[in-house]
PDB file of N, CA and C in Angstrom:
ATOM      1  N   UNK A   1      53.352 192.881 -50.794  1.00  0.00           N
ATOM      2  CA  UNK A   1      52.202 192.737 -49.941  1.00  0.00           C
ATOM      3  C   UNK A   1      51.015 193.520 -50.504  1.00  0.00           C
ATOM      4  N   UNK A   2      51.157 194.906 -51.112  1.00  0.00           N
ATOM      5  CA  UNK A   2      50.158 195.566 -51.837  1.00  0.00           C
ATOM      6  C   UNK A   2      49.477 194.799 -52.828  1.00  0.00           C
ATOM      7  N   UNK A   3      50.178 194.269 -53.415  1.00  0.00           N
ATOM      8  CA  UNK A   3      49.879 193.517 -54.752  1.00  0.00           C
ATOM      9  C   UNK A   3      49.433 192.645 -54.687  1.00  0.00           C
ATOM     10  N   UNK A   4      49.377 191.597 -53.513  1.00  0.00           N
ATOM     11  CA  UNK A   4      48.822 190.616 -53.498  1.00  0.00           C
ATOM     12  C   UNK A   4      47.383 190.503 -52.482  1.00  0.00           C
ATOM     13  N   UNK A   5      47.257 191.933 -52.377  1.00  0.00           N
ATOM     14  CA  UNK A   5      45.997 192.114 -51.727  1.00  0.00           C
ATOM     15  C   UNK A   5      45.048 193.222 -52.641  1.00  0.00           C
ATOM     16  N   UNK A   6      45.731 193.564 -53.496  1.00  0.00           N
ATOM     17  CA  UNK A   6      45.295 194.346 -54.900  1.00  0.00           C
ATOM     18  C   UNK A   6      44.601 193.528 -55.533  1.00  0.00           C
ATOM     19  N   UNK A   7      45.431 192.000 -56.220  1.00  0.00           N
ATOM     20  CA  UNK A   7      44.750 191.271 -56.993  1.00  0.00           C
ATOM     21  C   UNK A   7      43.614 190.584 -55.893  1.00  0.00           C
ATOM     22  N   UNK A   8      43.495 190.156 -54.749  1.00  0.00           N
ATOM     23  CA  UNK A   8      43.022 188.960 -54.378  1.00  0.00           C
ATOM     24  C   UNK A   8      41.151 190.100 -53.964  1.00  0.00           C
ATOM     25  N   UNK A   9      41.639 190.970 -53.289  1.00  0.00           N
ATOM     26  CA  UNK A   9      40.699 192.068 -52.709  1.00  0.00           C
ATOM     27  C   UNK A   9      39.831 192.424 -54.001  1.00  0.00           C
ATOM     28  N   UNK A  10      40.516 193.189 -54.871  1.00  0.00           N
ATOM     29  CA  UNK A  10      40.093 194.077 -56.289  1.00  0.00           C
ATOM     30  C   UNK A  10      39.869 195.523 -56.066  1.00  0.00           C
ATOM     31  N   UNK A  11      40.501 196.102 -54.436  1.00  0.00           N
ATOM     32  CA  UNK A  11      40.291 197.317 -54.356  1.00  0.00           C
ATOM     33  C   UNK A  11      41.593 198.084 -55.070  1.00  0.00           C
ATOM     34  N   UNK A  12      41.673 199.186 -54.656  1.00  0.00           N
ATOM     35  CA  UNK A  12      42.887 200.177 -55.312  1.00  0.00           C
ATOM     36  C   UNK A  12      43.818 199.837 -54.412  1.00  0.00           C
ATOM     37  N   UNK A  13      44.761 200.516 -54.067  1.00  0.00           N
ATOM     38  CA  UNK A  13      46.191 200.163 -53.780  1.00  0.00           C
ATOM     39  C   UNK A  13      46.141 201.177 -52.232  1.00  0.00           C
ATOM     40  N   UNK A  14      45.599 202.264 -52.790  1.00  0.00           N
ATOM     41  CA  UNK A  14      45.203 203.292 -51.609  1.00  0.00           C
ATOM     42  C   UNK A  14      44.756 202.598 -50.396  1.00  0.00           C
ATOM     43  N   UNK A  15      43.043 201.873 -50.415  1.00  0.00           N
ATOM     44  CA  UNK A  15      42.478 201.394 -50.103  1.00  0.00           C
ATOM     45  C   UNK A  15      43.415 200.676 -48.824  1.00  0.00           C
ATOM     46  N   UNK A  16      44.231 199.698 -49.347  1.00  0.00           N
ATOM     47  CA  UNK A  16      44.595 198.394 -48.204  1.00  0.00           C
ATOM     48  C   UNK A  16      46.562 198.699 -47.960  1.00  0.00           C
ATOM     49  N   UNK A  17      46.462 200.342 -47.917  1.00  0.00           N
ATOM     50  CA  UNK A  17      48.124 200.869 -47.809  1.00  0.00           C
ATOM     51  C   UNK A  17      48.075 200.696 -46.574  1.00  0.00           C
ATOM     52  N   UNK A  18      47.157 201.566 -45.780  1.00  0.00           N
ATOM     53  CA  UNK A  18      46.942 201.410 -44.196  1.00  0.00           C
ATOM     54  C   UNK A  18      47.610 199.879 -43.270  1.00  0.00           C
ATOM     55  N   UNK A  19      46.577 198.956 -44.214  1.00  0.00           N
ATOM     56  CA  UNK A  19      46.533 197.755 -43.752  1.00  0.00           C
ATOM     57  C   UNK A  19      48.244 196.980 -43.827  1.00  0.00           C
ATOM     58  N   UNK A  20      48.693 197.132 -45.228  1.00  0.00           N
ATOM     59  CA  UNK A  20      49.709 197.029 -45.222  1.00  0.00           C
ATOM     60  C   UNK A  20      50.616 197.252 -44.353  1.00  0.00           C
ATOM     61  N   UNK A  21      51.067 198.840 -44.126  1.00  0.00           N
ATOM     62  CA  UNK A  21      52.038 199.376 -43.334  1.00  0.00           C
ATOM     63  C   UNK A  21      52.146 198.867 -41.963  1.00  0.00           C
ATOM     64  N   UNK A  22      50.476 198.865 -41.570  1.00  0.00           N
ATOM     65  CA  UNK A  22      50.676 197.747 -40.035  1.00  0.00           C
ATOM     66  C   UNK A  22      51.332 196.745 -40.180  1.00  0.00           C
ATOM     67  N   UNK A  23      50.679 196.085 -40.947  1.00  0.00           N
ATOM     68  CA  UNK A  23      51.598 194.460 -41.211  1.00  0.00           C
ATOM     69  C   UNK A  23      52.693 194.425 -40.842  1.00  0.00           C
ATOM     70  N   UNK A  24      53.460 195.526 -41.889  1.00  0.00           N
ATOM     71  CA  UNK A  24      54.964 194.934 -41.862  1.00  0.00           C
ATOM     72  C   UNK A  24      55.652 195.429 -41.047  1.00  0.00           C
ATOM     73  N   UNK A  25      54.842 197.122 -39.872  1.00  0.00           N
ATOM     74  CA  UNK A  25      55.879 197.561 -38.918  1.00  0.00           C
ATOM     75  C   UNK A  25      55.742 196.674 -37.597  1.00  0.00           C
ATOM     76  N   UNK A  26      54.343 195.939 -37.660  1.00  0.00           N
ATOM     77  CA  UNK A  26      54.306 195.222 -36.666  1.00  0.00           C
ATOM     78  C   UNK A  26      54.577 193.739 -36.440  1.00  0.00           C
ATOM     79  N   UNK A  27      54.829 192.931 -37.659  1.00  0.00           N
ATOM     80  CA  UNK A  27      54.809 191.481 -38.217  1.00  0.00           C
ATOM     81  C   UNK A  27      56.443 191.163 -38.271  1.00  0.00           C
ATOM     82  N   UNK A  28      57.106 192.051 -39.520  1.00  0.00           N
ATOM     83  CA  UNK A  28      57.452 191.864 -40.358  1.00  0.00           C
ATOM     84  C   UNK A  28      58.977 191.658 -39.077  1.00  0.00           C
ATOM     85  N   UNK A  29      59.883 190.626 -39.416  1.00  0.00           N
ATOM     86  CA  UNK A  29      60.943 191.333 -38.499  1.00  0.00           C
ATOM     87  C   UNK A  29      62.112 190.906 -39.532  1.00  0.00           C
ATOM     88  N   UNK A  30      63.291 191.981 -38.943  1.00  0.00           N
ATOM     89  CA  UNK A  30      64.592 192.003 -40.315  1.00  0.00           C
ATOM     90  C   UNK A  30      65.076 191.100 -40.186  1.00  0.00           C
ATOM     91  N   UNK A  31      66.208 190.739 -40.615  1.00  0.00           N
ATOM     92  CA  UNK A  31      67.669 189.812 -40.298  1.00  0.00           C
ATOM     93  C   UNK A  31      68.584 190.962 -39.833  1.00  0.00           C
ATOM     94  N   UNK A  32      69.023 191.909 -39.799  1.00  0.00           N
ATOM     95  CA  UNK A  32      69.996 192.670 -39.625  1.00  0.00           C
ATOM     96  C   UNK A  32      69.657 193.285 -38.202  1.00  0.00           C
ATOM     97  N   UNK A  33      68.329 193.530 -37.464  1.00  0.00           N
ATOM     98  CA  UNK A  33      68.374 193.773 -36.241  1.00  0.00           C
ATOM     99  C   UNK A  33      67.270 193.024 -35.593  1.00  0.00           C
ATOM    100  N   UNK A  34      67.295 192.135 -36.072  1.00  0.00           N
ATOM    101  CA  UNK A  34      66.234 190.972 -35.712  1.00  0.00           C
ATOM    102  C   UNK A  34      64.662 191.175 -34.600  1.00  0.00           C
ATOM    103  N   UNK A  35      64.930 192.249 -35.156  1.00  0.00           N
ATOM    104  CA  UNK A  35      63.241 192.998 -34.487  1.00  0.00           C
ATOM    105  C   UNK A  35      62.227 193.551 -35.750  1.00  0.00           C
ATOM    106  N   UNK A  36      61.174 194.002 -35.319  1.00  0.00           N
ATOM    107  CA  UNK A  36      60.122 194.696 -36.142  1.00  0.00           C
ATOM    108  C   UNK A  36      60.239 196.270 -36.306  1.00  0.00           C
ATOM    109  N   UNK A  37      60.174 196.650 -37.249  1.00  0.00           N
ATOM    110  CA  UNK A  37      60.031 198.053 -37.174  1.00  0.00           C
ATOM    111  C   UNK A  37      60.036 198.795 -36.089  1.00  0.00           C
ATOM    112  N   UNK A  38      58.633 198.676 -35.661  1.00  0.00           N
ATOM    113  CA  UNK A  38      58.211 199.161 -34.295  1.00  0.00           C
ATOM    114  C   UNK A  38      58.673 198.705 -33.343  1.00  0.00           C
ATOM    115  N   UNK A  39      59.609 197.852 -32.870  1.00  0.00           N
ATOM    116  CA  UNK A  39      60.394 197.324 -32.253  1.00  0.00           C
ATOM    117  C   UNK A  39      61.643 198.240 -31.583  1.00  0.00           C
ATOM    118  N   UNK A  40      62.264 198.240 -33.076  1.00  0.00           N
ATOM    119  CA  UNK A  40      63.529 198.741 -33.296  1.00  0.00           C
ATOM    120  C   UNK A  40      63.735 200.900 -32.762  1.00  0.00           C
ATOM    121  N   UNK A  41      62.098 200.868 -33.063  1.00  0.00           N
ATOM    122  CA  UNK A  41      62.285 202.342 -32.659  1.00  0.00           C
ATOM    123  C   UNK A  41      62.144 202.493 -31.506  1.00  0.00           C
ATOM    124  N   UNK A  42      61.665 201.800 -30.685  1.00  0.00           N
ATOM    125  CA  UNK A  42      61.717 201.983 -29.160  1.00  0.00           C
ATOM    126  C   UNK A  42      62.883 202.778 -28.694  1.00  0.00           C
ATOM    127  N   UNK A  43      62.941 203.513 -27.896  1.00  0.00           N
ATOM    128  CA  UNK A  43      64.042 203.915 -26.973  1.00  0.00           C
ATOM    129  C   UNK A  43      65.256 203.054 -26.263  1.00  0.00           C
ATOM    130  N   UNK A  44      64.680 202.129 -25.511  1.00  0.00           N
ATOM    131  CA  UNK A  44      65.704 201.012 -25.007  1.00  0.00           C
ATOM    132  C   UNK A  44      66.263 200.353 -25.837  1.00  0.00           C
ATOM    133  N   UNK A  45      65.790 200.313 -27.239  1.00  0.00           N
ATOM    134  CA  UNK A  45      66.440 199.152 -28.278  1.00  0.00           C
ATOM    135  C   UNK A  45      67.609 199.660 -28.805  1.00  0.00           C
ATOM    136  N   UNK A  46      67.546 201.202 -28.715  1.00  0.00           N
ATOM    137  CA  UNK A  46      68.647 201.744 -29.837  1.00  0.00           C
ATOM    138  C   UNK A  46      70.588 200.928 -29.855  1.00  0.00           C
ATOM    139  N   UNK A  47      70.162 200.749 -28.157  1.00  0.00           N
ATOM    140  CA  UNK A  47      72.170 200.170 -28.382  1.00  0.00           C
ATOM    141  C   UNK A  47      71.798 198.748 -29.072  1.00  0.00           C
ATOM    142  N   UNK A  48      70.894 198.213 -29.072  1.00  0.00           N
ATOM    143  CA  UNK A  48      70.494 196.437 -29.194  1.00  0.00           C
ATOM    144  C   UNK A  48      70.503 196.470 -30.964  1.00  0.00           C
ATOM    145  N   UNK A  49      69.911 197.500 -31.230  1.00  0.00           N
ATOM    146  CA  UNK A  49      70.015 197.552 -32.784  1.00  0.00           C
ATOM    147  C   UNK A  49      71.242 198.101 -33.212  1.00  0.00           C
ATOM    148  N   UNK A  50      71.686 199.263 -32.629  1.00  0.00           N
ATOM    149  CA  UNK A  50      73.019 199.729 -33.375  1.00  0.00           C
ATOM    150  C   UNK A  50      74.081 198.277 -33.193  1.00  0.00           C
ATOM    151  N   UNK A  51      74.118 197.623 -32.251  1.00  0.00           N
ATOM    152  CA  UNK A  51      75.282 196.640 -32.085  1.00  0.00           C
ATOM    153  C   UNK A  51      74.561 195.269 -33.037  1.00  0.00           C
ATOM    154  N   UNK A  52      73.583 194.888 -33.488  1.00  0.00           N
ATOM    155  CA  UNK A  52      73.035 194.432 -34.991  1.00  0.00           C
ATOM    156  C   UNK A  52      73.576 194.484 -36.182  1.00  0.00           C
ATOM    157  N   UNK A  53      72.971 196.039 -36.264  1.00  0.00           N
ATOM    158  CA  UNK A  53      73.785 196.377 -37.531  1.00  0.00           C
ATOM    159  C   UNK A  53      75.485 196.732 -37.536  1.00  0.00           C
ATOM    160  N   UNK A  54      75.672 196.409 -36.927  1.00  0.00           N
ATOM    161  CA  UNK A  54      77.172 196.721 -36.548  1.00  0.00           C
ATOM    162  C   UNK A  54      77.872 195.251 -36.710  1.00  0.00           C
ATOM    163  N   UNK A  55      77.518 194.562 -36.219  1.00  0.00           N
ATOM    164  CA  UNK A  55      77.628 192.757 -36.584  1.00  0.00           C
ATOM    165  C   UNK A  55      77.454 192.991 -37.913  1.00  0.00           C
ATOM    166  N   UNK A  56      76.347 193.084 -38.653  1.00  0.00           N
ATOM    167  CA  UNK A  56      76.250 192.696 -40.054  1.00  0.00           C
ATOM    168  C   UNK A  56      76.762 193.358 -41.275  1.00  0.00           C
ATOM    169  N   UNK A  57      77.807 194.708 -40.748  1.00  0.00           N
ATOM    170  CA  UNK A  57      77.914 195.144 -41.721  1.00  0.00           C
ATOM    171  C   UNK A  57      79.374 194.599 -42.439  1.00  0.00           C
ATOM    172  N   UNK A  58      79.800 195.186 -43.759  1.00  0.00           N
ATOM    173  CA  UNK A  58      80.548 194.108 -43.820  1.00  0.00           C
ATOM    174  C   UNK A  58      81.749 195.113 -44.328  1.00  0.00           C
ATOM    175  N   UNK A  59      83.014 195.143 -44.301  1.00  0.00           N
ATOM    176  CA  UNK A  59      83.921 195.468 -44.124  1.00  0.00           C
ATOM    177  C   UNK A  59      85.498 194.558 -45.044  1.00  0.00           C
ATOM    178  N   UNK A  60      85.369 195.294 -46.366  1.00  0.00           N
ATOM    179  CA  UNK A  60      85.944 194.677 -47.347  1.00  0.00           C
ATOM    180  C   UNK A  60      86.674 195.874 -47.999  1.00  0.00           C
ATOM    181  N   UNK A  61      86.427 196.802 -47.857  1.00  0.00           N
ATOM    182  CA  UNK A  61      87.223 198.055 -48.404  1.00  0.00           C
ATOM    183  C   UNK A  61      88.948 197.846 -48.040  1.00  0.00           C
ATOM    184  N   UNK A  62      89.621 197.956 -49.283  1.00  0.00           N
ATOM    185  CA  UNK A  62      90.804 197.839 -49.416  1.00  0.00           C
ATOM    186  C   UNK A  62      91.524 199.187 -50.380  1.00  0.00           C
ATOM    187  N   UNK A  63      91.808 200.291 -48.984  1.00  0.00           N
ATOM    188  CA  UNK A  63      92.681 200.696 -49.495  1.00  0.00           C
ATOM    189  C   UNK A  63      94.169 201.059 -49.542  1.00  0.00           C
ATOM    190  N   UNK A  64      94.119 201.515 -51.598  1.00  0.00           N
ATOM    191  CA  UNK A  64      96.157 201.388 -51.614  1.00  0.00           C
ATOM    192  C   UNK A  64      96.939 202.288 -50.267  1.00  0.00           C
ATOM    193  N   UNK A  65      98.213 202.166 -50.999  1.00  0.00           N
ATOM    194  CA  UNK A  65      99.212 203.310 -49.697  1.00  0.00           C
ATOM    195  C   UNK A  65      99.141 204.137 -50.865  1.00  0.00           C
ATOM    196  N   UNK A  66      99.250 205.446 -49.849  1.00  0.00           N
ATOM    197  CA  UNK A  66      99.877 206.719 -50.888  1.00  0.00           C
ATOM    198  C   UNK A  66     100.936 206.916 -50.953  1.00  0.00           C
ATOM    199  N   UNK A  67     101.581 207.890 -51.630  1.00  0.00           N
ATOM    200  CA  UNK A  67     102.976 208.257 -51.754  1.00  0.00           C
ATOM    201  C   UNK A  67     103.009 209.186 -52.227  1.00  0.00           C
ATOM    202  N   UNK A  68     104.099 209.997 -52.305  1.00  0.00           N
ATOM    203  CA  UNK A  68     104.427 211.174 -52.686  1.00  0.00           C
ATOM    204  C   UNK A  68     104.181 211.701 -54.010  1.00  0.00           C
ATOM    205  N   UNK A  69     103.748 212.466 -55.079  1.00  0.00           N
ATOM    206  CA  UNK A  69     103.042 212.779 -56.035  1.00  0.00           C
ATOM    207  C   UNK A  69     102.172 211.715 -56.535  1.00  0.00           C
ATOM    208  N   UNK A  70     101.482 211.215 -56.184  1.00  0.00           N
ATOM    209  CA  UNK A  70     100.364 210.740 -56.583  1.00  0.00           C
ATOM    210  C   UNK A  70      98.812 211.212 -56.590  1.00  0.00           C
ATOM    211  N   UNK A  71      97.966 211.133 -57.459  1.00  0.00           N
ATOM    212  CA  UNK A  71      97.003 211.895 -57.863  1.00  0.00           C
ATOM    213  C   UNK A  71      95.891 211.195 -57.266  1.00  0.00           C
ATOM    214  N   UNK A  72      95.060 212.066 -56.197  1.00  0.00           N
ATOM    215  CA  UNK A  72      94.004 211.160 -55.463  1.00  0.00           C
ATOM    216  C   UNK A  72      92.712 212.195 -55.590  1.00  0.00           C
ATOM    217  N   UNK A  73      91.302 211.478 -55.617  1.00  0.00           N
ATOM    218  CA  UNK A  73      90.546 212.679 -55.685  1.00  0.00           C
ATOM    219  C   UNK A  73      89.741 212.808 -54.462  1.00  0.00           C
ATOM    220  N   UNK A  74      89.366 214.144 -54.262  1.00  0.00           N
ATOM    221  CA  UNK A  74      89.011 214.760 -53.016  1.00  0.00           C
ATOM    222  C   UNK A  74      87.740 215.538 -53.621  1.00  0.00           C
ATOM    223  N   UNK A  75      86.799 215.518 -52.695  1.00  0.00           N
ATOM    224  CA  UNK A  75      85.318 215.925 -52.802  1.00  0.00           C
ATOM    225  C   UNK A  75      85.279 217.206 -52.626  1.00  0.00           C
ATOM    226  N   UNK A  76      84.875 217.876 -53.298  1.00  0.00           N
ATOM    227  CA  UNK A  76      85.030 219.289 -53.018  1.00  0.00           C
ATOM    228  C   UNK A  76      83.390 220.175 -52.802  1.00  0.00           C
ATOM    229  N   UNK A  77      83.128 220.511 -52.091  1.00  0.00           N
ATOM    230  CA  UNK A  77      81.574 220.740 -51.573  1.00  0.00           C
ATOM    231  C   UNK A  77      80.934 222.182 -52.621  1.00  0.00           C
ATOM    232  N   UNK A  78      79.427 221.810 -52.782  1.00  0.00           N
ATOM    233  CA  UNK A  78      79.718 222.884 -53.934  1.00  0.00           C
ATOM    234  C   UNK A  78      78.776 224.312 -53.235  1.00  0.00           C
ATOM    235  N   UNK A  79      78.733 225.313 -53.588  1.00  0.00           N
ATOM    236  CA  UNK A  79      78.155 226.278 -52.838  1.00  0.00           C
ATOM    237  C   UNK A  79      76.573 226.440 -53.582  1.00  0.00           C
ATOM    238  N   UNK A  80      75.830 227.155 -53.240  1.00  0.00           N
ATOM    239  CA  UNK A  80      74.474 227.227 -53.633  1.00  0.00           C
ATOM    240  C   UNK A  80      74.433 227.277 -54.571  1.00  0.00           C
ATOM    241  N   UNK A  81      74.935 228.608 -55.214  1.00  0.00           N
ATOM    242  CA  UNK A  81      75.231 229.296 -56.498  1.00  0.00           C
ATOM    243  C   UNK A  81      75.906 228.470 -57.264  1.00  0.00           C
ATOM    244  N   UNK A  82      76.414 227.696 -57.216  1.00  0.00           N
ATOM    245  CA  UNK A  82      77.265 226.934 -58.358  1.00  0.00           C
ATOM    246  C   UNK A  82      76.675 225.734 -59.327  1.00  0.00           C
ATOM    247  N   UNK A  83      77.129 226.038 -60.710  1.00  0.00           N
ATOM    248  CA  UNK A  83      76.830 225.714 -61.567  1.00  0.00           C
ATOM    249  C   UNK A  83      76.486 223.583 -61.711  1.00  0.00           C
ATOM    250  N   UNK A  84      75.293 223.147 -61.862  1.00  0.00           N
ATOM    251  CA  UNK A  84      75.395 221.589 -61.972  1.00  0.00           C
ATOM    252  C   UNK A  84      76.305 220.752 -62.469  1.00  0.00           C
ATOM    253  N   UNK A  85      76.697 221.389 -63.351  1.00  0.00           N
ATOM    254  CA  UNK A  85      77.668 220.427 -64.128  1.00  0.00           C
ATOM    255  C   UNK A  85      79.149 220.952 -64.407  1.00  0.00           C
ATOM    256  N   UNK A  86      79.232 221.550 -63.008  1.00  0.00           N
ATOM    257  CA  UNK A  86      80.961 221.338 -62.546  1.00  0.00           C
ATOM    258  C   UNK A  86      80.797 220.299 -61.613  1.00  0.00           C
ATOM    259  N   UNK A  87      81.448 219.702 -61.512  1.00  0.00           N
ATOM    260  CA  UNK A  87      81.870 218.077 -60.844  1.00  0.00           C
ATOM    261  C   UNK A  87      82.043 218.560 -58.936  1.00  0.00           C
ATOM    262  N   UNK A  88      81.860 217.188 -58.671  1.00  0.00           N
ATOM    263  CA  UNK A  88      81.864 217.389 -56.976  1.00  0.00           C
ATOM    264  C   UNK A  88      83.408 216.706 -57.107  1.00  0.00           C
ATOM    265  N   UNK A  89      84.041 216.262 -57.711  1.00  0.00           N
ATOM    266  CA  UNK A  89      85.384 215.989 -57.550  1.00  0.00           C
ATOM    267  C   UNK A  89      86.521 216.314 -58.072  1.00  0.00           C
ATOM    268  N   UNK A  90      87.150 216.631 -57.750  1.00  0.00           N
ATOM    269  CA  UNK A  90      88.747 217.277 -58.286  1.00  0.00           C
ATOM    270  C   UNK A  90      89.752 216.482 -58.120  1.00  0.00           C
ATOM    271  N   UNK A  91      90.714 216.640 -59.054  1.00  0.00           N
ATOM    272  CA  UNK A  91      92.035 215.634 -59.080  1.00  0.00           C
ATOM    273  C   UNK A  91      93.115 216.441 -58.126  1.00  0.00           C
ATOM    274  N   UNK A  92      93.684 216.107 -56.887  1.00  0.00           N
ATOM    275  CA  UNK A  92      94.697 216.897 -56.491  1.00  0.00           C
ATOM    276  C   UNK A  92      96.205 216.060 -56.325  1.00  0.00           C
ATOM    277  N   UNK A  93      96.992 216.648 -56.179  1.00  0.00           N
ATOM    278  CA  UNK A  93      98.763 215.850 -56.077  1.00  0.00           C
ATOM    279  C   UNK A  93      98.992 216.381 -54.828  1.00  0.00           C
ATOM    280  N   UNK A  94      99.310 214.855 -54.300  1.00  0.00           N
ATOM    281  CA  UNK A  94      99.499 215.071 -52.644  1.00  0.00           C
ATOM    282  C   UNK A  94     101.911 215.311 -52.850  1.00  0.00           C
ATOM    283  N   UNK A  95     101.374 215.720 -51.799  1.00  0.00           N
ATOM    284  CA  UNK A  95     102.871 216.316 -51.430  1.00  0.00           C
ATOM    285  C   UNK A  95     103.077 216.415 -49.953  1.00  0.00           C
ATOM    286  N   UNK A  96     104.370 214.892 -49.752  1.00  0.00           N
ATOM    287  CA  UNK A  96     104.569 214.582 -48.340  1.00  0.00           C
ATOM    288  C   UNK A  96     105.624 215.334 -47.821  1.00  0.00           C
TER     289      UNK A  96
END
């Protein structure tokens, strides 16, 4: 939408952001909660949208069984102080 009011206008991008942002919080409406921006933030809408996106999301995750020594990895949270490039994940062996 910037861009095509960039080329057609010839102002800067700054210029017609304003204009933009109305557009699309007030125009524009999703597929996933079938309202407008400004719509969707209303107060009364919140169960109308959460049960939306709740319809559309999609639910394909398949996971294996575990079993007894098998190696699964677990997220391990890192503290302030700690170094970037030690890993957020660790290999651990579960034991039933």
């Amino acid at each position: 939408m910037i861009y095509k009011r960039v080329e057609n206008i010839g102002a800067g991008w700054v210029d017609v952001l304003f204009q933009v942002l109305l557009t699309y919080n007030n125009k524009m409406v999703h597929t996933c909660t079938h309202m407008t921006p400004d719509d969707a933030r209303k107060g009364g809408n919140n169960m109308v949208v959460k049960a939306n996106l709740e319809m559309k999301r999609i639910n394909t995750r398949k996971y294996p069984t575990i079993s007894d020594s098998d190696t699964v990895k677990t997220f391990k949270k890192k503290n302030m102080m700690d170094k970037e490039r030690i890993s957020n994940w660790g290999a651990y062996y579960i034991y039933c």
